[in-house]
Protein backbone atom coordinates (compact mmCIF):
# COMPACT_ATOMS: atom_id res chain seq x y z
CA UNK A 1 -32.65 -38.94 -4.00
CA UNK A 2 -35.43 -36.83 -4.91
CA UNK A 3 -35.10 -34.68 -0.98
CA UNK A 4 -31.79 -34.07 -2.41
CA UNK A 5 -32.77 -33.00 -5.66
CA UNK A 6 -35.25 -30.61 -4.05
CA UNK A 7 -32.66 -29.33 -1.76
CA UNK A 8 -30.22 -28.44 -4.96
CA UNK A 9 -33.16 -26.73 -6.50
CA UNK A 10 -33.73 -24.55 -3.62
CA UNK A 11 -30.58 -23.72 -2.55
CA UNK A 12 -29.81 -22.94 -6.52
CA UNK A 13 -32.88 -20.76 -6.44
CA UNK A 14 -31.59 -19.00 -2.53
CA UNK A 15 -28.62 -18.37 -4.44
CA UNK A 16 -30.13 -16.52 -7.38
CA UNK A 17 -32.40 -14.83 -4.96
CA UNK A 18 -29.74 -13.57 -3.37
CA UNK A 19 -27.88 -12.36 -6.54
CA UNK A 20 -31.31 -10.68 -7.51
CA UNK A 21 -31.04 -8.88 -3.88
CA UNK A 22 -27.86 -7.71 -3.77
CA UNK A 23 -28.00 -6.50 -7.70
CA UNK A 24 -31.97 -4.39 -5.86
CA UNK A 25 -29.87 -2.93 -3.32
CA UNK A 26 -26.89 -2.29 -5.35
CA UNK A 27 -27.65 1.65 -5.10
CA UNK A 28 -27.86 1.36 -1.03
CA UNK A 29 -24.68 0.08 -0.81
CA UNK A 30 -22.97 2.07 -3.05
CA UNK A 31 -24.21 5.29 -1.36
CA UNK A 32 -22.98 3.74 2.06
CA UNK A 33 -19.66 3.27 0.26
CA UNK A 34 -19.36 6.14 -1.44
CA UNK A 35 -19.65 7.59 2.01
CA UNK A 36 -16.83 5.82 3.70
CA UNK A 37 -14.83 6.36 0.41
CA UNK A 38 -12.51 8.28 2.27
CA UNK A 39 -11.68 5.95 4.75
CA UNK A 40 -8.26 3.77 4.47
CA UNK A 41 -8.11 -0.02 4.67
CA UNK A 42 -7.22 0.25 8.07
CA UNK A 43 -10.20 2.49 8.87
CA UNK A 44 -12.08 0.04 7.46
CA UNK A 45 -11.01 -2.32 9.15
CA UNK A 46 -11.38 -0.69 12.70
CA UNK A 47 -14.77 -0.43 12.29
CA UNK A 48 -15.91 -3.68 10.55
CA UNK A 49 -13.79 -6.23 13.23
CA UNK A 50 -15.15 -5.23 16.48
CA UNK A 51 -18.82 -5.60 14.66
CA UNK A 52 -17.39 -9.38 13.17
CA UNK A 53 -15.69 -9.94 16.94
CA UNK A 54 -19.05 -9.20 18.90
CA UNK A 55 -21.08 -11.42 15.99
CA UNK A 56 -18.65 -14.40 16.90
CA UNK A 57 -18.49 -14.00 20.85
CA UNK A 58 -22.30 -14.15 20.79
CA UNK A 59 -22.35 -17.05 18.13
CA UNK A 60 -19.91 -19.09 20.26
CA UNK A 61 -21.67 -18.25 23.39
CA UNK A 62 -24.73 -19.82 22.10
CA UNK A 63 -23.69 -22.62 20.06
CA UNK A 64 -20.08 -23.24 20.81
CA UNK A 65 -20.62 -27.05 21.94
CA UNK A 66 -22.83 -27.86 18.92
CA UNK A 67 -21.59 -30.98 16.64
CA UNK A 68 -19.99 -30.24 13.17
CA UNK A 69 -19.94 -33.72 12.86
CA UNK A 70 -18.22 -36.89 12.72
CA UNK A 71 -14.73 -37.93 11.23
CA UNK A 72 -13.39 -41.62 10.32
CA UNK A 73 -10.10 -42.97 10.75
CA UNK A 74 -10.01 -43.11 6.49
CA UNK A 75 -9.89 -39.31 7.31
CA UNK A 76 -7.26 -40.04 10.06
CA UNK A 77 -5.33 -41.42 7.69
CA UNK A 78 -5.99 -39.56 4.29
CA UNK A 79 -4.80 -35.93 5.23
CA UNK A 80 -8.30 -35.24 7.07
CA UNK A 81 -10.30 -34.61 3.72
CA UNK A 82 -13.25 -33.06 4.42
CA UNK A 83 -13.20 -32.82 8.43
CA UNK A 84 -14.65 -29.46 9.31
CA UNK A 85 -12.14 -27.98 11.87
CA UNK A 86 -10.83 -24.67 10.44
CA UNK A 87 -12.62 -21.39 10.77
CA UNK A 88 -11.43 -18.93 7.82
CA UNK A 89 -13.33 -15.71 7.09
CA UNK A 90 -12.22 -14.83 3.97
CA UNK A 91 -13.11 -17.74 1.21
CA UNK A 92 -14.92 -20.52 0.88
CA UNK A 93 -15.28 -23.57 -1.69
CA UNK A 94 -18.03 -25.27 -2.81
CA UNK A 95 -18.11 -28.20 -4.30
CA UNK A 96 -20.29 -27.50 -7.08
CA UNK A 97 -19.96 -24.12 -6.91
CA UNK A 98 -16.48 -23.31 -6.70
CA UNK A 99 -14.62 -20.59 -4.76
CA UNK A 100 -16.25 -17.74 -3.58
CA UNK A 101 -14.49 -15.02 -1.94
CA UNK A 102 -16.70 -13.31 0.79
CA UNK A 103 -19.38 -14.73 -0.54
CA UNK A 104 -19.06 -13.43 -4.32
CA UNK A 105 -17.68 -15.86 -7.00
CA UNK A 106 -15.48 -15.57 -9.83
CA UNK A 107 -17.90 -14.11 -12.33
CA UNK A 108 -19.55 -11.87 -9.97
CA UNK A 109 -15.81 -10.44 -8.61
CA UNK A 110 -14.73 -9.67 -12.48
CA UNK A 111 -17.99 -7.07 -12.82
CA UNK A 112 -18.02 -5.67 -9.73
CA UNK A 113 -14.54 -5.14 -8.34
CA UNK A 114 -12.69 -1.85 -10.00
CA UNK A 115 -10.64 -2.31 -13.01
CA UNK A 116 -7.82 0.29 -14.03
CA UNK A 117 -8.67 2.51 -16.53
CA UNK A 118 -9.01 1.03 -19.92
CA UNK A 119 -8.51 -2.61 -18.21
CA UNK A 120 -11.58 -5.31 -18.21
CA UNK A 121 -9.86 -7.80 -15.50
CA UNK A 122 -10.15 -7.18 -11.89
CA UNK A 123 -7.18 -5.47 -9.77
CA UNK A 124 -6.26 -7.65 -7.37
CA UNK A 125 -5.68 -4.42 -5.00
CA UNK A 126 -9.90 -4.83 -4.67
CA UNK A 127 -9.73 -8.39 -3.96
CA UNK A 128 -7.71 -7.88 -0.88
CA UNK A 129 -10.04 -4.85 0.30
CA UNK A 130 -12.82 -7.53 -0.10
CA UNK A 131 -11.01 -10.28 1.39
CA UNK A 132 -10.16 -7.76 4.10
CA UNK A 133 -13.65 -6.22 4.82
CA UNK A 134 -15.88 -7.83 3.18
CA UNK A 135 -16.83 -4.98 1.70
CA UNK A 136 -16.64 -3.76 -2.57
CA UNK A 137 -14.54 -0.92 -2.63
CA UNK A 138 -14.81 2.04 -4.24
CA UNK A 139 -12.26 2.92 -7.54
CA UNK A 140 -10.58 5.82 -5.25
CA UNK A 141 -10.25 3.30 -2.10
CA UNK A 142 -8.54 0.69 -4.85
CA UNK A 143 -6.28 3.25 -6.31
CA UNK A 144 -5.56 4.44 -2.47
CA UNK A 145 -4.07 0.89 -1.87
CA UNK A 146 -2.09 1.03 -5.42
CA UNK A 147 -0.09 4.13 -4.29
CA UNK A 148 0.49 3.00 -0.81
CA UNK A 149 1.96 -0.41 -1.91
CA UNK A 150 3.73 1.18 -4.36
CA UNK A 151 5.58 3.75 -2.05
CA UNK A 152 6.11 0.79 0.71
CA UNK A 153 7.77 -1.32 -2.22
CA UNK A 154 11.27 -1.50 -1.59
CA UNK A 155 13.36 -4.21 -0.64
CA UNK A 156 15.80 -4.09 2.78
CA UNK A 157 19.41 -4.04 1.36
CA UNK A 158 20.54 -6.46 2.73
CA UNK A 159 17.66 -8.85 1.14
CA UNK A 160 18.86 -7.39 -2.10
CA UNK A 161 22.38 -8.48 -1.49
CA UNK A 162 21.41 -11.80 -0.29
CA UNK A 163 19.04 -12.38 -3.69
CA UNK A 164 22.34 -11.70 -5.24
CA UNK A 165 24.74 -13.54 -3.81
CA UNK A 166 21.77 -16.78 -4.54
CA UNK A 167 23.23 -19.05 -6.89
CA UNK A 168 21.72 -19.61 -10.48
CA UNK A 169 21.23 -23.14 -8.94
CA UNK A 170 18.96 -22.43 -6.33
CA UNK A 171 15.22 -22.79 -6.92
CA UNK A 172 13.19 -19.46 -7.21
CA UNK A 173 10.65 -20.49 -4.55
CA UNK A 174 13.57 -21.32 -2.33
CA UNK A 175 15.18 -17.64 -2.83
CA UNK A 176 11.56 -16.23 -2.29
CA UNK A 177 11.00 -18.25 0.71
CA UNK A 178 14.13 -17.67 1.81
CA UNK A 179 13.95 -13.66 0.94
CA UNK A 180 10.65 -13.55 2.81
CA UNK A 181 11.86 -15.19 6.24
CA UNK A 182 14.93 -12.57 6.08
CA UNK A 183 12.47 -9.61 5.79
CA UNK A 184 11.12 -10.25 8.87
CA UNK A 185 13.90 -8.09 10.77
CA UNK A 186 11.11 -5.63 8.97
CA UNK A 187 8.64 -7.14 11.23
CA UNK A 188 6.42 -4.34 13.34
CA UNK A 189 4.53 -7.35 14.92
CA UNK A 190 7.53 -8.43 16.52
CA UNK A 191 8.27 -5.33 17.87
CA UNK A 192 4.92 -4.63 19.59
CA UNK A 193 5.08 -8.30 20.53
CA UNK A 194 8.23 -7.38 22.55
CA UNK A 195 7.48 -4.31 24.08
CA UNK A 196 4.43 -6.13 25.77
CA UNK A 197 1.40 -4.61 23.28
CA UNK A 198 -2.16 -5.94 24.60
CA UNK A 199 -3.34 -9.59 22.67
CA UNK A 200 -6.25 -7.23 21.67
CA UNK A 201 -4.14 -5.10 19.64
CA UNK A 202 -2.17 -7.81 17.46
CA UNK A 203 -4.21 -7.52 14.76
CA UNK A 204 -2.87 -4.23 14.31
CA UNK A 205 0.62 -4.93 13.92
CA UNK A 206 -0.07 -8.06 11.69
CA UNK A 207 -1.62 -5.60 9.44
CA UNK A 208 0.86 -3.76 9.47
CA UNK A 209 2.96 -6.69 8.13
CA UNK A 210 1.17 -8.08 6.03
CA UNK A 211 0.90 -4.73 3.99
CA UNK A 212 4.61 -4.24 3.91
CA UNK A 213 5.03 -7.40 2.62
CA UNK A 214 2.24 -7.60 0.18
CA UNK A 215 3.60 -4.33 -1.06
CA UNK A 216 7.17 -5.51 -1.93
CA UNK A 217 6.44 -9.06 -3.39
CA UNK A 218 6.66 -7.66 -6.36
CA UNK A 219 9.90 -6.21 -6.40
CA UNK A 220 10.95 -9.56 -4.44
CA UNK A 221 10.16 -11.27 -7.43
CA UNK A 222 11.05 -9.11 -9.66
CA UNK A 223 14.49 -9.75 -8.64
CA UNK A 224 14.44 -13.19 -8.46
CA UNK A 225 13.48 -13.31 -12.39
CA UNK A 226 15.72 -10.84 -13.50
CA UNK A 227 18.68 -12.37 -11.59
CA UNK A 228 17.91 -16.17 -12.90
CA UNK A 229 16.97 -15.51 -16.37
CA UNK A 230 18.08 -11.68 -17.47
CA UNK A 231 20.48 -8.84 -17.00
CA UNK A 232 19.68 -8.74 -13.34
CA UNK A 233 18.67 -5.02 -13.29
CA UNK A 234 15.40 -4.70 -11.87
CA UNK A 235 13.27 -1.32 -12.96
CA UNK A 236 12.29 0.89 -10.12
CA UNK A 237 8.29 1.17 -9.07
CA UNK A 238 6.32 3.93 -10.17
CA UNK A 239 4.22 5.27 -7.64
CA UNK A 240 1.53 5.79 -10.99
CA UNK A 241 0.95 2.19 -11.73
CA UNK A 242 -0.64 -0.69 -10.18
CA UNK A 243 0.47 -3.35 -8.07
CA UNK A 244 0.10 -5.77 -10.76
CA UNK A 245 1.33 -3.00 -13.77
CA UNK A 246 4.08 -2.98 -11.40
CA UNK A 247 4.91 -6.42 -11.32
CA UNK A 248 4.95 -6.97 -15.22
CA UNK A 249 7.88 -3.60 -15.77
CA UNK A 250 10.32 -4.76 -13.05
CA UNK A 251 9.90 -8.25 -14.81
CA UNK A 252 10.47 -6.71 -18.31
CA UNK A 253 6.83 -7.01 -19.86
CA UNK A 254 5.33 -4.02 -21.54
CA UNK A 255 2.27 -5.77 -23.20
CA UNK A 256 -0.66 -4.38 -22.20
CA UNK A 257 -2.58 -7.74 -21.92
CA UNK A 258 0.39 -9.25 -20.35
CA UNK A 259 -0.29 -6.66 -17.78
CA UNK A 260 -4.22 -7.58 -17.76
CA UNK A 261 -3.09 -11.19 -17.74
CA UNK A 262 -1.37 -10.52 -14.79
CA UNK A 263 -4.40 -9.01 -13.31
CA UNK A 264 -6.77 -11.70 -13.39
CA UNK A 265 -3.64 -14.22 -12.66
CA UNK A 266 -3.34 -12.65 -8.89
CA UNK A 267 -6.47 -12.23 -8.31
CA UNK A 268 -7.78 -15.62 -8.78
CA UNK A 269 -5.12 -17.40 -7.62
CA UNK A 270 -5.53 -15.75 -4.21
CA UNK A 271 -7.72 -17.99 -1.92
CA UNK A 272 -9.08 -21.27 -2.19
CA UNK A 273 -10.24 -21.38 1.58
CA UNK A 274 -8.27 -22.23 4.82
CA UNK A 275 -7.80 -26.10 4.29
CA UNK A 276 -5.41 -26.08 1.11
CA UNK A 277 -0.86 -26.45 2.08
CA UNK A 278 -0.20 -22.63 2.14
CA UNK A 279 -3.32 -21.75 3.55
CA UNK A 280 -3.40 -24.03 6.32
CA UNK A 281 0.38 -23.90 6.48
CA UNK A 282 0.32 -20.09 7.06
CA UNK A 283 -2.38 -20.14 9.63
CA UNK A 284 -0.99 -22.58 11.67
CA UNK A 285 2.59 -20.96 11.69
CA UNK A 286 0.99 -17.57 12.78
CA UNK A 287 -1.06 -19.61 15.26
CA UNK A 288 1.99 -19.81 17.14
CA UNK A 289 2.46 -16.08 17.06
CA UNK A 290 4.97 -15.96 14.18
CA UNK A 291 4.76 -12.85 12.74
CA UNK A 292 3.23 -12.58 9.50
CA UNK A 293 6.95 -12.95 7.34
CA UNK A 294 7.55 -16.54 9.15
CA UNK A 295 4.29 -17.28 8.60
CA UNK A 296 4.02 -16.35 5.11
CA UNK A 297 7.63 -18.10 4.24
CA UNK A 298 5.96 -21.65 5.86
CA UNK A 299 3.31 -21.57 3.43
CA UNK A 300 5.53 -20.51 0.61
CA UNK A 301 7.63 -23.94 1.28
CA UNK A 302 4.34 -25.81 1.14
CA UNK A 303 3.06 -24.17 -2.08
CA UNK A 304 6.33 -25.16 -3.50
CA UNK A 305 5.19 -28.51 -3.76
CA UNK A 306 4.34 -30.88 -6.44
CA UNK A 307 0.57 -31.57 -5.65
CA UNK A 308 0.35 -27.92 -4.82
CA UNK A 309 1.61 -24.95 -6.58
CA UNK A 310 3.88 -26.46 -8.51
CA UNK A 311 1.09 -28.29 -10.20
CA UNK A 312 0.60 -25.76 -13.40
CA UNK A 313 4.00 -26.61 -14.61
CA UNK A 314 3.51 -30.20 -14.27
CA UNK A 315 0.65 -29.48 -16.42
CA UNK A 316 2.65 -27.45 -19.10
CA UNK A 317 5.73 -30.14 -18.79
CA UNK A 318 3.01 -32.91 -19.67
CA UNK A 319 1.23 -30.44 -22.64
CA UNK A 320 4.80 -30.16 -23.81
CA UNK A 321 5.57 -33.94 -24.35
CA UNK A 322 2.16 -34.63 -25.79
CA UNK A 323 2.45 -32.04 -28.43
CA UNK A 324 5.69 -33.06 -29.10
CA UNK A 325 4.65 -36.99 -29.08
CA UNK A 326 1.17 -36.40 -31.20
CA UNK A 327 2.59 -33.35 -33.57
CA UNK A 328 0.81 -30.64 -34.16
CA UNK A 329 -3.01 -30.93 -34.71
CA UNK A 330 -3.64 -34.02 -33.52
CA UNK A 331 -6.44 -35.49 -34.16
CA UNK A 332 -9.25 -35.92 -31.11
CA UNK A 333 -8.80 -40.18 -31.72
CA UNK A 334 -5.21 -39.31 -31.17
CA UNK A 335 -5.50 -37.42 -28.17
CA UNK A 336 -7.80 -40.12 -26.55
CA UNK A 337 -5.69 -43.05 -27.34
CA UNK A 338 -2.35 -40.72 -25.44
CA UNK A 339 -4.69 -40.03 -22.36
CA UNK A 340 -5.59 -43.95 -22.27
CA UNK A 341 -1.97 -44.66 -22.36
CA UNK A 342 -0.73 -42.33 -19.91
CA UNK A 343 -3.62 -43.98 -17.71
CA UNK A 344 -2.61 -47.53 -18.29
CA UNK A 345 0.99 -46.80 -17.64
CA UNK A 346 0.11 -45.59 -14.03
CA UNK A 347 0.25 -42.23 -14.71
CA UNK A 348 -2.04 -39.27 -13.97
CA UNK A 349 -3.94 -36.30 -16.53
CA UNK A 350 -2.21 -33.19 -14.66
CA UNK A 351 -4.63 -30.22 -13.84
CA UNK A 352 -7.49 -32.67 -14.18
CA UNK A 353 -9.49 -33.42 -10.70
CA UNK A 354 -9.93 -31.78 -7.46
CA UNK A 355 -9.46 -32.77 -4.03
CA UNK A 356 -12.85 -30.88 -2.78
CA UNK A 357 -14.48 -29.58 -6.17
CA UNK A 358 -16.61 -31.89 -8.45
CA UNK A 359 -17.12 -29.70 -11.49
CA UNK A 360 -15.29 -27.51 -14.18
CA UNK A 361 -13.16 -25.10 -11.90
CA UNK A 362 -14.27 -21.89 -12.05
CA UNK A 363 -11.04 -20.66 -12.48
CA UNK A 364 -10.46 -22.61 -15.01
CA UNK A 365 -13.47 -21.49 -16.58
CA UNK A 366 -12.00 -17.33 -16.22
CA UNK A 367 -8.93 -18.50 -17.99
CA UNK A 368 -10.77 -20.02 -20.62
CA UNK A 369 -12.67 -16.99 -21.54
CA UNK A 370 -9.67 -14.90 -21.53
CA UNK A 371 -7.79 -16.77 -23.98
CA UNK A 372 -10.72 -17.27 -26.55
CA UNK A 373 -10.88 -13.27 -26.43
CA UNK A 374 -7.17 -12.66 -26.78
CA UNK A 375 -5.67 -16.00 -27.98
CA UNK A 376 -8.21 -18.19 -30.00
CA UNK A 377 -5.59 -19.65 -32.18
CA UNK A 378 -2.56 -20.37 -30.09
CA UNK A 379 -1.97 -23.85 -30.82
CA UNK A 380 -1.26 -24.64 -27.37
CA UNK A 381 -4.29 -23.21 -26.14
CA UNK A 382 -6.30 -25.24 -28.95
CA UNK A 383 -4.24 -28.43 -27.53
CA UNK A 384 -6.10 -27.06 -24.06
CA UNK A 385 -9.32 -26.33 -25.00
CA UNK A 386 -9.05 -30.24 -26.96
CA UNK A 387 -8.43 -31.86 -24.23
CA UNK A 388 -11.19 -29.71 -22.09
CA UNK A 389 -13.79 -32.47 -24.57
CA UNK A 390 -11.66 -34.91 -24.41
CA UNK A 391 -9.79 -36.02 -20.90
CA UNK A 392 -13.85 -35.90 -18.77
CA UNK A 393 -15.24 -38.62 -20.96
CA UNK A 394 -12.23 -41.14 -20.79
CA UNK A 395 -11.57 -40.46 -17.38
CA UNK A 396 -15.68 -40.92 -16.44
CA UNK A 397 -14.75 -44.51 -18.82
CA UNK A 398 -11.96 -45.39 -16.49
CA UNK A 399 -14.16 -45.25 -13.64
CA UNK A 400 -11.58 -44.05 -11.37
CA UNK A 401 -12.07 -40.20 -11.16
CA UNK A 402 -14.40 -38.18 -8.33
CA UNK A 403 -14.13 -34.85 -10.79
CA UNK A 404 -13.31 -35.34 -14.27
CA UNK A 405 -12.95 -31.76 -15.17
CA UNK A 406 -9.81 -29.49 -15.40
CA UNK A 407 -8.90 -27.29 -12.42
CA UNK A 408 -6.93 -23.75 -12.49
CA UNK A 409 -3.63 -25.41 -13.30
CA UNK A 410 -4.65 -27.07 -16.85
CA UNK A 411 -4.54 -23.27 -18.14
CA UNK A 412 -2.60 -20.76 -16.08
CA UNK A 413 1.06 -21.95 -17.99
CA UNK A 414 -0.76 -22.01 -21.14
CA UNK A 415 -1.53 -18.19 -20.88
CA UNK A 416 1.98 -17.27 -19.21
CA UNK A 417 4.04 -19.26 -21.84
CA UNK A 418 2.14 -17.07 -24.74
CA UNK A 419 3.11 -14.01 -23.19
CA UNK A 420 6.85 -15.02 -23.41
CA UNK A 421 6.80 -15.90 -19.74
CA UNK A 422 8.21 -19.12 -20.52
CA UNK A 423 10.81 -19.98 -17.53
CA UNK A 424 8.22 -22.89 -16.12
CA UNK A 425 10.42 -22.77 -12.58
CA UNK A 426 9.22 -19.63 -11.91
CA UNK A 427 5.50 -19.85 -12.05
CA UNK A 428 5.21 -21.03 -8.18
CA UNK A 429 6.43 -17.45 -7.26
CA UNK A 430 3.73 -15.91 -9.29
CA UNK A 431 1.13 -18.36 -8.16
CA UNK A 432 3.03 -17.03 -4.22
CA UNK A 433 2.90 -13.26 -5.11
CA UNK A 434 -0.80 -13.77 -5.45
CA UNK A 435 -1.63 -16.24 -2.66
CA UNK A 436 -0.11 -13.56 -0.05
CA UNK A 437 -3.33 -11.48 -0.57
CA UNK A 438 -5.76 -14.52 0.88
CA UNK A 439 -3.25 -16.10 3.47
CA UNK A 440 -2.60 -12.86 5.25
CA UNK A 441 -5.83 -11.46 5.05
CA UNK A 442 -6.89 -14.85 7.47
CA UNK A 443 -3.61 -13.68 9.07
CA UNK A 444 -4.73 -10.42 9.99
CA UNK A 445 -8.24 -12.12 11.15
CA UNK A 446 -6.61 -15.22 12.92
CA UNK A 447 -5.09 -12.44 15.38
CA UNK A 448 -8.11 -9.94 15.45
CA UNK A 449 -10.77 -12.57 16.62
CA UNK A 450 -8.02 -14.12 19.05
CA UNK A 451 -8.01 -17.39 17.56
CA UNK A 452 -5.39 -19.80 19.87
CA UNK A 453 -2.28 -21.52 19.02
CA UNK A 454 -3.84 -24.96 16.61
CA UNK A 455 -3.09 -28.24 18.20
CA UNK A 456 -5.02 -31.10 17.22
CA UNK A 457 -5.06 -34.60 18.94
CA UNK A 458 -3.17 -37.57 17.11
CA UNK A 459 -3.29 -40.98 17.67
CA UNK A 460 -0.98 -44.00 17.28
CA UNK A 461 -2.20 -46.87 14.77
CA UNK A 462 -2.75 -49.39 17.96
CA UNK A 463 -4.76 -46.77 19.55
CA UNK A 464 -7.63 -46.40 16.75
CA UNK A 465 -7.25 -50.19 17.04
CA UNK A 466 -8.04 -50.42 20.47
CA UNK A 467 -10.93 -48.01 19.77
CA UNK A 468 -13.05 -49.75 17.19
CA UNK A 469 -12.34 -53.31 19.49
CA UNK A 470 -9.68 -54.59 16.23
């Protein structure tokens, strides 16, 4: 127990050591930037993966039959928690720590990514250059990316007539999968596929993709919220704004922390490593050389689930009934005694636990802050931030719980339903606009470093028998 305490100490101190270090060399690495400021994405890009390709070949070549370890058949059986088999470049989540994308967490990604002017929250346009590279972009390199999504933000026609023809009836995550699987007659990957382009050059063409489609999941959405819940006229992209300034005019939002809601919304909600539904889902369609629109619409269907995506309006269905049920200001005794009963009665605290992390999600945590600056006394958010000192301690009482503590979706609705985003359906296809940026970034980097088609090994129940002598 104490090794272990020692270990947390050191590795707490490596990390602030290596915060420290990067904040010392902070003016090295913004002169190598600023000279490469010029360069596009895809420039970028061309000169950071053969560097990242040699890096692996060499790694694998060394080590490649090392152990990661050992798996049990609990894991067999319980959706392989915590078996290390997936390699993905672009996030990863610690336990304690949280998610960190390219090795920078939340808190450090809100100071140091660019912000449009007049705007504290990260764009989400310098997420995906980081998630993409590696690499903190530069303001001009951010607003590059703005302009080019923008002018590649149009819809195919015939996706606009079929979004039209949907009926009111039909879920908005199954009109954006299903909008997203049409647009791949878009596809440039396929095309290249076809005409016999060299396995070296895929990434190329998934790039291409996945920046197309990025650029018009927007206006995809846009659509599908206008159609379902407004006039159905959709306003047309200015080349001027944002991706996510974008996103909030074509749905018919002109608040300017709506707009900076949006902001933070998309780019925290973009990765949570390679082993979550749309993650994995994604990566293992393209591993089968879908292009990056099949892929994309795969994960889509697995985010629309209830123990996925659709999680934060679980959340804001359950906040609904116990405000309703308690009244307003309910006292903490109150609150307790409904979190007891829901417990007793079978039932779960939605957004509370974690399938990997085991403290407050940091997420969470960004959501938090936002809404004490900009809406301290909504009375839903002070239902929120009561149960926040409320639903750890009971569920630490019950005994049952790995991670007391909220994750992203105990907020997210919250913020959106202050706004006047209310329509709880369509949250998924925000929480899917966003989630494009991580899951095709590992596209683009599943095809660059040649990564093959994933097929693990399964066994029948008799056969584990038959291994441990039952």
């Amino acid at each position: 127990m104490n090794a272990l305490r020692t270990w947390r100490q050191v590795s707490r101190l490596s990390h602030s050591k290596q915060i420290l270090f990067q904040g010392t060399c902070c003016s090295s690495v913004l002169s190598r930037k600023q000279s490469t400021k010029s360069l596009s994405l895809k420039d970028t890009l061309d000169r950071v993966i053969p560097e990242k390709q040699k890096e692996i070949m060499e790694f694998r070549k060394q080590y490649g039959n090392e152990k990661l370890g050992e798996y049990t058949i609990d894991q067999a059986y319980g959706g392989m928690r915590g078996i290390k088999g997936l390699v993905t470049e672009t996030s990863h989540l610690d336990a304690n720590e949280g998610i960190e994308f390219r090795g920078y967490t939340i808190p450090q990604c809100q100071e140091l990514l660019p912000k449009a002017d007049g705007g504290d929250e990260p764009l989400p346009e310098g997420l995906f250059w980081l998630l993409m590279t590696g690499e903190i972009p530069t303001k001009q390199q951010v607003d590059n990316l703005s302009h080019e999504w923008a002018a590649k933000a149009d819809l195919p026609q015939h996706v606009v007539q079929m979004l039209n023809n949907f009926p009111d009836t039909l879920h908005p995550m199954s009109q954006f999968s299903a909008a997203v699987t049409a647009m791949n007659s878009e596809s440039k990957f396929v095309k290249a596929y076809n005409s016999g382009v060299k396995k070296t050059e895929y990434w190329k063409h998934t790039f291409e993709d996945a920046m197309e489609l990025i650029a018009k999941l927007p206006t995809l959405a846009a659509y599908i919220y206008r159609n379902l819940y407004k006039d159905g006229k959709v306003a047309p992209v200015d080349p001027n704004k944002d991706w996510s300034a974008n996103l909030a005019t074509m749905l018919g939002f002109d608040d300017r922390m709506f707009t900076e809601l949006l902001r933070l919304y998309l780019t925290i909600h973009a990765d949570h490593e390679g082993g979550n539904v749309s993650a994995h889902a994604t990566h293992l369609i393209g591993s089968a050389l879908s292009d990056p629109y099949l892929s994309f619409a795969g994960g889509m269907n697995g985010l629309a689930g209830p123990l996925h995506g659709l999680a934060n309006q679980e959340v804001l269905i359950w906040l609904t009934k116990l405000s309703e049920d308690l009244g307003p200001d309910p006292s903490d005794e109150k609150v307790r005694q409904f979190i007891w009963d829901s417990l007793q009665g079978g039932k779960v605290v939605p957004g509370y636990g974690h399938a990997v992390l085991r403290q407050t999600d940091p997420r969470y945590t960004c959501q938090r802050e936002f809404a004490l600056k900009h809406l301290p006394n909504d009375p839903m958010f002070k239902l929120v931030s009561q149960l926040y000192k409320t639903v750890p301690d009971v569920l630490l009482e019950q005994g049952k719980a790995k991670n007391p503590w909220p994750n992203v979706d105990a907020h997210s609705g919250v913020l959106l339903q202050y706004y006047g985003l209310t329509e709880m359906n369509y949250y998924t296809v925000l929480f899917g606009v966003s989630r494009a940026l991580g899951v095709l970034a590992s596209l683009v980097w599943d095809r660059a470093l040649g990564l093959p088609i994933e097929r693990p090994k399964s066994m029948t129940t008799e056969l584990l028998k038959k291994h441990v002598g039952a």
